[in-house]
Every structure is written in structure tokens, then in C-alpha cells.
Protein backbone atom coordinates (compact mmCIF):
# COMPACT_ATOMS: atom_id res chain seq x y z
CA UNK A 1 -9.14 -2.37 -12.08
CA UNK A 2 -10.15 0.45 -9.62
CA UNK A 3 -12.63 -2.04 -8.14
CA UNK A 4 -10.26 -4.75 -7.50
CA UNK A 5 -7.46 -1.57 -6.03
CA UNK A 6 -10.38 -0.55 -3.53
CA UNK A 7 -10.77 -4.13 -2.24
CA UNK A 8 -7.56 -5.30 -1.63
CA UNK A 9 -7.15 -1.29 0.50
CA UNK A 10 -10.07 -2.15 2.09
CA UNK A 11 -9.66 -5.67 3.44
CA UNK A 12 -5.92 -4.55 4.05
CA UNK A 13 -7.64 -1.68 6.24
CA UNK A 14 -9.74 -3.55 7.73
CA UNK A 15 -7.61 -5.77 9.03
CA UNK A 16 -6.87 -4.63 12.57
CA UNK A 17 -10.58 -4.00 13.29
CA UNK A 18 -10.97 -7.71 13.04
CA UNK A 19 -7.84 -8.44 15.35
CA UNK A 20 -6.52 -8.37 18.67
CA UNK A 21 -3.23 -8.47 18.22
CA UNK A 22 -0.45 -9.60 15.34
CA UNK A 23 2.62 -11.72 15.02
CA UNK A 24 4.69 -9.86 13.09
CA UNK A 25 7.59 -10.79 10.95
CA UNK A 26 10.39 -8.78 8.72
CA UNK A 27 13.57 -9.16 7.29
CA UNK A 28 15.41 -10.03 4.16
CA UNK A 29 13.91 -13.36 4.62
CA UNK A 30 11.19 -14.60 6.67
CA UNK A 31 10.61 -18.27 7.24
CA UNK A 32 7.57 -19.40 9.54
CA UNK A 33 8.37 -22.93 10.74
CA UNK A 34 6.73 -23.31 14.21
CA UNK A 35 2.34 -22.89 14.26
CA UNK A 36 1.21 -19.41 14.61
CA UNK A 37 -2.16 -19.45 16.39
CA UNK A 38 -2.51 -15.82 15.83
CA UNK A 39 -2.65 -13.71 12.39
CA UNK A 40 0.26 -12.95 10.90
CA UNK A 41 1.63 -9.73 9.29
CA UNK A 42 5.07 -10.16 7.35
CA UNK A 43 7.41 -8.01 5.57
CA UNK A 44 10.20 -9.24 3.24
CA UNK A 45 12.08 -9.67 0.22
CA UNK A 46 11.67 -13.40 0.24
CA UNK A 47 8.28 -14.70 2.25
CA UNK A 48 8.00 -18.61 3.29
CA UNK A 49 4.73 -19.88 5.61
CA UNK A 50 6.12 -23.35 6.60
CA UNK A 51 3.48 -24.17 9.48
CA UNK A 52 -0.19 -23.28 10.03
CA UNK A 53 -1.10 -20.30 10.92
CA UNK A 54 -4.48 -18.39 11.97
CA UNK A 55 -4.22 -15.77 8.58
CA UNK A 56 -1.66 -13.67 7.23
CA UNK A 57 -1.12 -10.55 5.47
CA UNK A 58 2.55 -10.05 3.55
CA UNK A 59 4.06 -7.61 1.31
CA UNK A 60 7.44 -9.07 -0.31
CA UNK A 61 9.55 -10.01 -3.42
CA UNK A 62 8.45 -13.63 -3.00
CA UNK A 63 5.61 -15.14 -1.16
CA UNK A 64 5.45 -18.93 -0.42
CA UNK A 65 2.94 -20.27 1.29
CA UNK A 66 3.18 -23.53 1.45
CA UNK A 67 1.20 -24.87 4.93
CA UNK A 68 -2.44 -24.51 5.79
CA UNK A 69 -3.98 -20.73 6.89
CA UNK A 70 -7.31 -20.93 8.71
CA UNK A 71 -8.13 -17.71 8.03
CA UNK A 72 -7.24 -15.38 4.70
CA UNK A 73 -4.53 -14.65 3.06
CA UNK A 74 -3.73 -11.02 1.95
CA UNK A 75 -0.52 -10.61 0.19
CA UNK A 76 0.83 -8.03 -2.61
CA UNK A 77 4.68 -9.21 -4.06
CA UNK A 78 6.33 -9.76 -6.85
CA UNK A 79 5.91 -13.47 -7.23
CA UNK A 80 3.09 -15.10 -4.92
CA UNK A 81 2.74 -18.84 -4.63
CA UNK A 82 -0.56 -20.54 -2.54
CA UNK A 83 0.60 -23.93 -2.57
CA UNK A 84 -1.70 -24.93 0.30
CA UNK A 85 -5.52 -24.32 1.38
CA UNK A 86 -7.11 -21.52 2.67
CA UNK A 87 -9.45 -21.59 4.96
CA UNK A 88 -11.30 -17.68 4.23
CA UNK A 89 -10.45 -15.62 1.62
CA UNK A 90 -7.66 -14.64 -0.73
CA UNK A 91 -6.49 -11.06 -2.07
CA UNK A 92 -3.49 -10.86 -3.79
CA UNK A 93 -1.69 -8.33 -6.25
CA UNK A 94 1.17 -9.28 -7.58
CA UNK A 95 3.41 -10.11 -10.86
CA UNK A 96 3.14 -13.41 -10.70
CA UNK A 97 0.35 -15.26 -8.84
CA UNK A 98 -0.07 -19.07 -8.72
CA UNK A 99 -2.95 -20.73 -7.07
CA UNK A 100 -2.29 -24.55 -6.32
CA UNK A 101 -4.79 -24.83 -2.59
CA UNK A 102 -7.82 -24.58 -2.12
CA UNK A 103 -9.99 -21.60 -1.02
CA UNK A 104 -12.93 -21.96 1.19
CA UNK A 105 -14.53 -18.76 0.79
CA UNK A 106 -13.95 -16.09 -2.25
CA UNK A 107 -9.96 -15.16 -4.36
CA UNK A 108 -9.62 -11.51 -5.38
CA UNK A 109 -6.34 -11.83 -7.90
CA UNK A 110 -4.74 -9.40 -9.90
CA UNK A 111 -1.58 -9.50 -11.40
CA UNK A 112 0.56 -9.65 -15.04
CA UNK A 113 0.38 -13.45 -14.79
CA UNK A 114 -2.44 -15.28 -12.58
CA UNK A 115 -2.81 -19.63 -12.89
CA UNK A 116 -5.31 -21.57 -10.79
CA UNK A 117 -3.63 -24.97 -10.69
CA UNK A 118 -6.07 -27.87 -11.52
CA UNK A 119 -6.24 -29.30 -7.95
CA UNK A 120 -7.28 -25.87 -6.77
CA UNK A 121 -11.06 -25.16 -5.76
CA UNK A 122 -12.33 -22.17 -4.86
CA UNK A 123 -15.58 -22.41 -2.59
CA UNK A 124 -17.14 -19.12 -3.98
CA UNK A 125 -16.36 -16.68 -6.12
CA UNK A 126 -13.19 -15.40 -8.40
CA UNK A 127 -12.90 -12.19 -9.31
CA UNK A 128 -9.21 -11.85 -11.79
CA UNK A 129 -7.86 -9.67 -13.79
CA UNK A 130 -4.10 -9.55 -14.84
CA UNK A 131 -2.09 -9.66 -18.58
CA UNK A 132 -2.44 -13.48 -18.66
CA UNK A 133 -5.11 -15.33 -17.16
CA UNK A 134 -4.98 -19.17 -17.20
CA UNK A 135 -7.69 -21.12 -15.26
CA UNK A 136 -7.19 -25.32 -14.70
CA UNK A 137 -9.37 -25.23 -10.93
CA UNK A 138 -12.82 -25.67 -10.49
CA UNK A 139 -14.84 -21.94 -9.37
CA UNK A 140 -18.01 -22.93 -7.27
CA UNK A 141 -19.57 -20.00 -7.80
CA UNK A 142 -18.91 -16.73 -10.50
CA UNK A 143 -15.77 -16.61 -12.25
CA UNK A 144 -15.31 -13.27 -13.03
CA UNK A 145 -12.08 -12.32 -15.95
CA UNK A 146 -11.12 -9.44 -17.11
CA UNK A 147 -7.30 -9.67 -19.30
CA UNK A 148 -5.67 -9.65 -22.76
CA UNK A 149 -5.03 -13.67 -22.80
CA UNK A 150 -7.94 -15.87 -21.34
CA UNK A 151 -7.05 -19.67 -20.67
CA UNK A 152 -10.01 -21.53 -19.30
CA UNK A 153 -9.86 -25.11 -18.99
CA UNK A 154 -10.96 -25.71 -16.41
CA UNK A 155 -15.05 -25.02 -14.78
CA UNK A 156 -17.04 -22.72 -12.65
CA UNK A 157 -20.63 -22.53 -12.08
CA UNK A 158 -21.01 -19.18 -14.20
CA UNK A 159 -18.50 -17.79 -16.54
CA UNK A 160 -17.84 -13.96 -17.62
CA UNK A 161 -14.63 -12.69 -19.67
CA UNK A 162 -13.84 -9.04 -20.22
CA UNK A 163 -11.55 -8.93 -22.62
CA UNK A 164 -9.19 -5.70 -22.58
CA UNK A 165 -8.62 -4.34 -26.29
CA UNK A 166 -7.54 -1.38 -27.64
CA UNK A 167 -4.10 0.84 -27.14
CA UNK A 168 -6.39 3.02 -24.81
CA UNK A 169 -7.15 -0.22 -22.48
CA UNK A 170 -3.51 -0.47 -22.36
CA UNK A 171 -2.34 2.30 -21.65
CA UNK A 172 -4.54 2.49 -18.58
CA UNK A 173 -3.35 -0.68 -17.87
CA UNK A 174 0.28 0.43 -18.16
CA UNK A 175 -0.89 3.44 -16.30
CA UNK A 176 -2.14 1.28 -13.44
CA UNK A 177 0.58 -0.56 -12.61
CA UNK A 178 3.45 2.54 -12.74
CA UNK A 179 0.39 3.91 -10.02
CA UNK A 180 0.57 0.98 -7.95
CA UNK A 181 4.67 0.56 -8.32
CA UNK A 182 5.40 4.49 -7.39
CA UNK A 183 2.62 4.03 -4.66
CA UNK A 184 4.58 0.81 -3.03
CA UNK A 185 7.59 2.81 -3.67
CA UNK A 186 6.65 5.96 -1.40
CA UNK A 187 5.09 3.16 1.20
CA UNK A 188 8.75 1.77 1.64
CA UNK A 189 10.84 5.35 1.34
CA UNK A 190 8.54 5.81 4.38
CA UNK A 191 9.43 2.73 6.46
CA UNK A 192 13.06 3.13 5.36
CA UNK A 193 12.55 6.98 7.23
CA UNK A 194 10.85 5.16 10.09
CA UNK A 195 13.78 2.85 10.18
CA UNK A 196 16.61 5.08 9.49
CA UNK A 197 15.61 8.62 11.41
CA UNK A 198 13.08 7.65 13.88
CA UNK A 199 13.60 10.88 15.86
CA UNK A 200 13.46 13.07 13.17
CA UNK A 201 10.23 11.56 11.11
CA UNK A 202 8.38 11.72 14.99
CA UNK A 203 8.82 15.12 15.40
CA UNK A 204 7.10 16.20 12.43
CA UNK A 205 4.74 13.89 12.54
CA UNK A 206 3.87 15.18 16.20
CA UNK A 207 3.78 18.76 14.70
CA UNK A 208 0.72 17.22 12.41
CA UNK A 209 -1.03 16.24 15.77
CA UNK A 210 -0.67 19.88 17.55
CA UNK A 211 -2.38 22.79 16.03
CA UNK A 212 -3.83 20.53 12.97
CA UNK A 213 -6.24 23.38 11.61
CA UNK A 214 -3.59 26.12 11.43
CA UNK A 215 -0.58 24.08 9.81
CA UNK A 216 -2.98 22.66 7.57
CA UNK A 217 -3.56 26.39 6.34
CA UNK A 218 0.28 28.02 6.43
CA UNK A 219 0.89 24.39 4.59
CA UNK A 220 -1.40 25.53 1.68
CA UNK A 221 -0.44 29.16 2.20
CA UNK A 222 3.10 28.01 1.74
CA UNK A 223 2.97 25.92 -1.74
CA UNK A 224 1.33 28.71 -3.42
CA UNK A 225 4.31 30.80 -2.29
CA UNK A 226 7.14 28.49 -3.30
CA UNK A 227 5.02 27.99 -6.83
CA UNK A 228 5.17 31.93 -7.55
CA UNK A 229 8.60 32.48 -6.21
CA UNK A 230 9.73 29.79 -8.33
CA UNK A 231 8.72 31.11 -11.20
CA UNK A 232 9.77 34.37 -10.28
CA UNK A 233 13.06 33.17 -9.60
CA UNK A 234 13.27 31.51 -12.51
CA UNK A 235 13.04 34.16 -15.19
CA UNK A 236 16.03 35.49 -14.36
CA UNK A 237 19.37 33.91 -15.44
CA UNK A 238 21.04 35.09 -12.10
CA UNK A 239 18.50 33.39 -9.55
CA UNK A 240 17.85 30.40 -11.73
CA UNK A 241 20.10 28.40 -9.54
CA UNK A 242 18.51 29.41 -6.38
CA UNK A 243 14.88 28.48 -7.91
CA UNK A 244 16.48 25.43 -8.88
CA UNK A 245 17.36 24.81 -5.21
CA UNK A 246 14.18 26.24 -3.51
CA UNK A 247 12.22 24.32 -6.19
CA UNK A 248 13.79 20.92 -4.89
CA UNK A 249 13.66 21.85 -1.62
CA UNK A 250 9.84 22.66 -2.24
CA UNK A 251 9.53 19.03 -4.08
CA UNK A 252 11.27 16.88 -1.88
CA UNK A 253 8.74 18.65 1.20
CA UNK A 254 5.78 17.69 -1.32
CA UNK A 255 6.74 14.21 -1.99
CA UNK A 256 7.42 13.72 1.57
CA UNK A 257 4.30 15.51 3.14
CA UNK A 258 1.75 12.23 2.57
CA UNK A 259 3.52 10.09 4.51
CA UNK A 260 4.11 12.12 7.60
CA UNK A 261 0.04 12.56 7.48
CA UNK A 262 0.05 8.77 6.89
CA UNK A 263 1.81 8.22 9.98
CA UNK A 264 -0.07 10.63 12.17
CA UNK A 265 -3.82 8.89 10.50
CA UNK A 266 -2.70 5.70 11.53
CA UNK A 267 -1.79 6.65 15.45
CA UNK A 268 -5.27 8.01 15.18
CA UNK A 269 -7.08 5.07 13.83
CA UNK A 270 -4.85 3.01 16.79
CA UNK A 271 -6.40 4.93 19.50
CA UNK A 272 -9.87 4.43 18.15
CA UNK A 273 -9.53 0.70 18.04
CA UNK A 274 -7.18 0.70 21.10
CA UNK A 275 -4.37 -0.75 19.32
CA UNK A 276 -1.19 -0.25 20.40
CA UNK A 277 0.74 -0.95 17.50
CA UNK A 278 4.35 -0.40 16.55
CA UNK A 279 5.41 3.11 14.47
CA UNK A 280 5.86 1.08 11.12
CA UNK A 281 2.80 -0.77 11.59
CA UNK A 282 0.86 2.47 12.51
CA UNK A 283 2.10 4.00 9.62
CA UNK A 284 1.29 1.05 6.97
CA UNK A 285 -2.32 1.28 8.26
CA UNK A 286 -2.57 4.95 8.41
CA UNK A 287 -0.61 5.16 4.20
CA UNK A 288 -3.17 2.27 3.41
CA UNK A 289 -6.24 4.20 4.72
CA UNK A 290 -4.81 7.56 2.64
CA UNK A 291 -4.63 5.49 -0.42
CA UNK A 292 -8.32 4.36 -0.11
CA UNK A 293 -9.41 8.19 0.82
CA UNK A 294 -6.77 9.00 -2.27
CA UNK A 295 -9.41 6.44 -4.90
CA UNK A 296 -12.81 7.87 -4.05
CA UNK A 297 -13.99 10.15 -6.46
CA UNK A 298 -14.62 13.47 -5.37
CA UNK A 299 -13.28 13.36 -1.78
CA UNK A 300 -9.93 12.16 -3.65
CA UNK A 301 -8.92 15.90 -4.30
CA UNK A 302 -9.74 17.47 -1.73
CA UNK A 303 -8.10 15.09 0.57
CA UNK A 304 -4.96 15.62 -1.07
CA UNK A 305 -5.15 18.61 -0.75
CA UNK A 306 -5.88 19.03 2.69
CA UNK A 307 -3.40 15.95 3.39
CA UNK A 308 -0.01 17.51 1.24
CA UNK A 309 -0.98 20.96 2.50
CA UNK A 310 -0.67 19.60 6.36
CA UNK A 311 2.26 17.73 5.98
CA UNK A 312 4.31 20.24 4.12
CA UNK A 313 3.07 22.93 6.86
CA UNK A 314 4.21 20.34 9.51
CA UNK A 315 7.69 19.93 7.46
CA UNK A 316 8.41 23.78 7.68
CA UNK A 317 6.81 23.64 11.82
CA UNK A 318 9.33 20.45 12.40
CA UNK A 319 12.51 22.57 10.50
CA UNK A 320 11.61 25.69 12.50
CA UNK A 321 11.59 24.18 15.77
CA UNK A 322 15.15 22.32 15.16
CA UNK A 323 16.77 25.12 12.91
CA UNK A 324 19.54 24.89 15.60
CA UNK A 325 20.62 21.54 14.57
CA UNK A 326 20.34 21.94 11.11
CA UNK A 327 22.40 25.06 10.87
CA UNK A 328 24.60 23.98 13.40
CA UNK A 329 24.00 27.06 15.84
CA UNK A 330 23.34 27.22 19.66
CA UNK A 331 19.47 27.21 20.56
CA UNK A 332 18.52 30.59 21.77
């Protein structure tokens, strides 16, 4: 499961390397009607592609796609539906996934229910793994399953099932998916911060930019305070209600920290590849490029540590600099 995580992140990554620029799409619900000679990125509770277009990438409730993409298709939703060919090469994650086109190159699918329809071909190989796996299509090359339920009737020019048994299996499985849900989760409380305080999520994440080495340091200086104080706090019955508050205080800056270093990674990664993207779209690359960092072994810790230690230093920088508005009092 970590395999197929890392390559969805990574093509999703890599995607404006490969680009010049993006048509992009959001809203409750997104229909694409007209051609789109140009790659595609959507956001959306419901998703429809209605007319050919170069490739797409969407992350939605629903995703349709029911006209031709010349390119791939990289989409993570509740309920995706590829009811047309694809011209390159398809990674989903969803709930429900439902493969009815064709797919020139390789599919990467993972999800609690995943069906290749019978007229569906897929030109190389198919690497699955989901709850329920049902296969009708025809694989060219390796057809590669890993699930609980295994349906093959259909063929593919070399065959491999890993079945998942045991409670342990599924509990990792279980596991898994809360990961992925609470990850999506913090990815949208960002864009909803992007969306509702623009101003305010800026200025910290300029304080991340300015000084990175220093607030990086006070940052980790400054958890290791809260922690103690905390506790401190908290032995007594008469400051138990301020560690309650300084403790939430102290979580809410913790939860928050990753996505203000998000942010501030992805305006980075613009300027190396000269993209000049919007702020949500700088920050979905720059939270997508954490999460990868986040999966490799090793470098994993320490880059959380070094990535919630800047952002909560830049959250106490940001506070200090504007402790006039919060508290209501004339700036000195």
C-alpha cells in the first residue's frame, strides 16, 4: 500500500515539471464541455470531463470522465468513473473506482471497490489493490492484485494475487485509509485558510521564508516549552484550566504548522521551475511534496521535525508581529 501512496505523490508532484501551464477548474461542480487543449487540474465536489482534453488531474466527491484524455488521468475522490479512453496513464485513489475506457499506457488503482469493465484494455500494466477487486478487461501486460475479494474474469498476459488475511492486514488497512482521510482532511482545512484569510495565512507563511534557520530553532525551542509547562500547569487543580487553554493553543499551532511550511515549499519549488502559479495551487504542490518527504523512511522524522518546528516558530513570529490586531491595541 505504501508503494502505490508513493506513486500516486509522485506523479501528482511531478506534474508541473512536465507542464507549461494549467487550465484550472473549481467549484461545487465542475462540468468541462468545450475541448481543453491544455492539461487540466480540477477541484470539486462533483467532477464531469464532457470534451477532450490534453490530461487532467482532479480531486473531488465524484469524478466523471466521460470524453477522450490524450494524456493521463490523475484523480483521488470518492467515487471515480473512466468511462472513456486514455491516452497515457491512469492513477487513481478513491472509494469507488470503475474502469469502462481504455488505457494506452499503465493504471495504478487503489480503492475499497475497483471494476475494470469488460470493454476496457489496458495497454500495459495494472497494478490494484482495494477491499474488492473485480477484473472483466483484458491487461496486456502484468496484472498485479493485492485485496480481500479477487474477481478475475477476465485476462492479462501474467497474473499475480496478494491476498490480504489476517486481523493484522486489516488493521493496517483500516489504518491506511483513516491516514489518507485525515491527510485529505488537513489538505482542504488548508485551502479553506487560503480561501477564507488570505492575508493572514501569507504573513506567516512569509515569516517561514525570512530568517528560516532561526525560527526553525525558537519553533523547536518553543514545543518543548509548551510540553513542560503543560504538564506543570497541569498538576495543579488551580492552573488546570489555563494548561487546558495553553495546551489547545499549543495544538491548534501544531496541527496548523505543516501547512504553512507546505505553502512556503511549494512557492519554492515554483521559482525553481519558473511557475507562476496561483497560492492554492502553490500550496497543493508544496502539501503534496511534504507528504512524499513525510513516507520515506528515515528522512520522514526528521523532516517533521524540522517542518512542525518551523511552522509553529513562524506561527508565534506571525502573532508577534500583529499582536496589535489581535489584542485590539494601537501599534507602538
Amino acid at each position: 500500500m505504501k508503494k502505490i501512496l508513493i506513486i500516486l505523490l509522485l506523479a501528482l508532484v511531478a506534474i508541473p515539471v512536465s507542464v507549461s501551464a494549467l487550465v484550472t477548474y473549481s467549484g461545487n461542480q465542475v462540468n468541462i464541455v468545450d475541448p481543453v487543449n491544455d492539461d487540466v487540474f480540477a477541484t470539486g465536489g462533483m467532477i464531469e470531463v464532457n470534451a477532450p482534453v490534453r490530461s487532467i488531474t482532479a480531486a473531488g466527491g465524484t469524478i466523471t470522465i466521460n470524453a477522450p484524455v490524450s494524456g493521463d488521468v490523475i484523480a483521488a475522490g470518492g467515487t471515480i468513473l473512466l468511462n472513456s479512453d486514455v491516452g497515457g496513464k491512469v492513477v487513481a485513489l478513491g472509494g469507488t473506482i470503475d474502469l469502462a475506457g481504455n488505457v494506452t499506457t499503465n493504471a495504478v488503482l487503489q480503492g475499497g471497490t475497483v471494476t475494470i469493465q469488460k470493454p476496457a484494455t489496458i495497454g500495459k500494466d495494472a497494478m490494484i489493490s482495494g477491499g474488492t477487486v473485480r477484473n472483466a478487461g483484458t491487461v496486456l501486460g502484468k496484472l498485479s492484485v493485492q485485496s480481500q475479494s479477487v474477481e478475475n474474469t477476465g485476462s492479462a498476459g501474467t497474473y499475480e494475487v496478494k491476498p490480504v488475511r489476517g486481523v493484522g492486514a486489516s488493521a493496517l488497512w483500516i489504518f491506511s485509509i483513516l491516514a489518507i482521510l485525515l491527510c485529505l482532511g488537513w489538505f482542504i482545512i488548508g485551502l479553506l485558510l487560503i480561501r477564507i484569510m488570505p492575508t493572514r495565512f501569507l504573513q506567516v507563511e512569509q515569516e517561514i521564508r525570512t530568517n528560516t534557520l532561526l525560527k526553525c530553532v525558537v519553533g523547536f525551542v518553543a514545543i518543548i516549552i509548551a510540553a513542560i509547562a503543560c504538564v506543570f500547569l497541569a498538576i495543579t487543580v488551580v492552573f488546570l484550566p489555563l494548561a487546558l487553554v495553553l495546551g489547545s493553543l499549543a495544538f491548534i499551532g501544531l496541527a496548523l504548522a505543516n501547512l504553512f511550511v507546505a505553502s512556503g515549499l511549494g512557492r519554492v519549488i515554483g521559482r525553481f521551475l519558473k511557475w507562476n502559479g496561483k497560492e492554492w495551487q502553490l500550496y497543493t504542490v508544496g502539501f503534496l511534496a511534504l507528504s512524499v518527504l513525510f513516507l520515506i523512511p528515515v528522512i520522514n522524522i526528521l523532516a517533521f521535525i524540522i517542518s512542525t518546528s518551523l511552522g509553529f516558530g513562524a506561527i508565534l513570529y506571525a502573532v508577534q508581529e500583529n499582536r496589535g490586531a489581535l489584542t485590539g491595541s494601537a501599534p507602538s
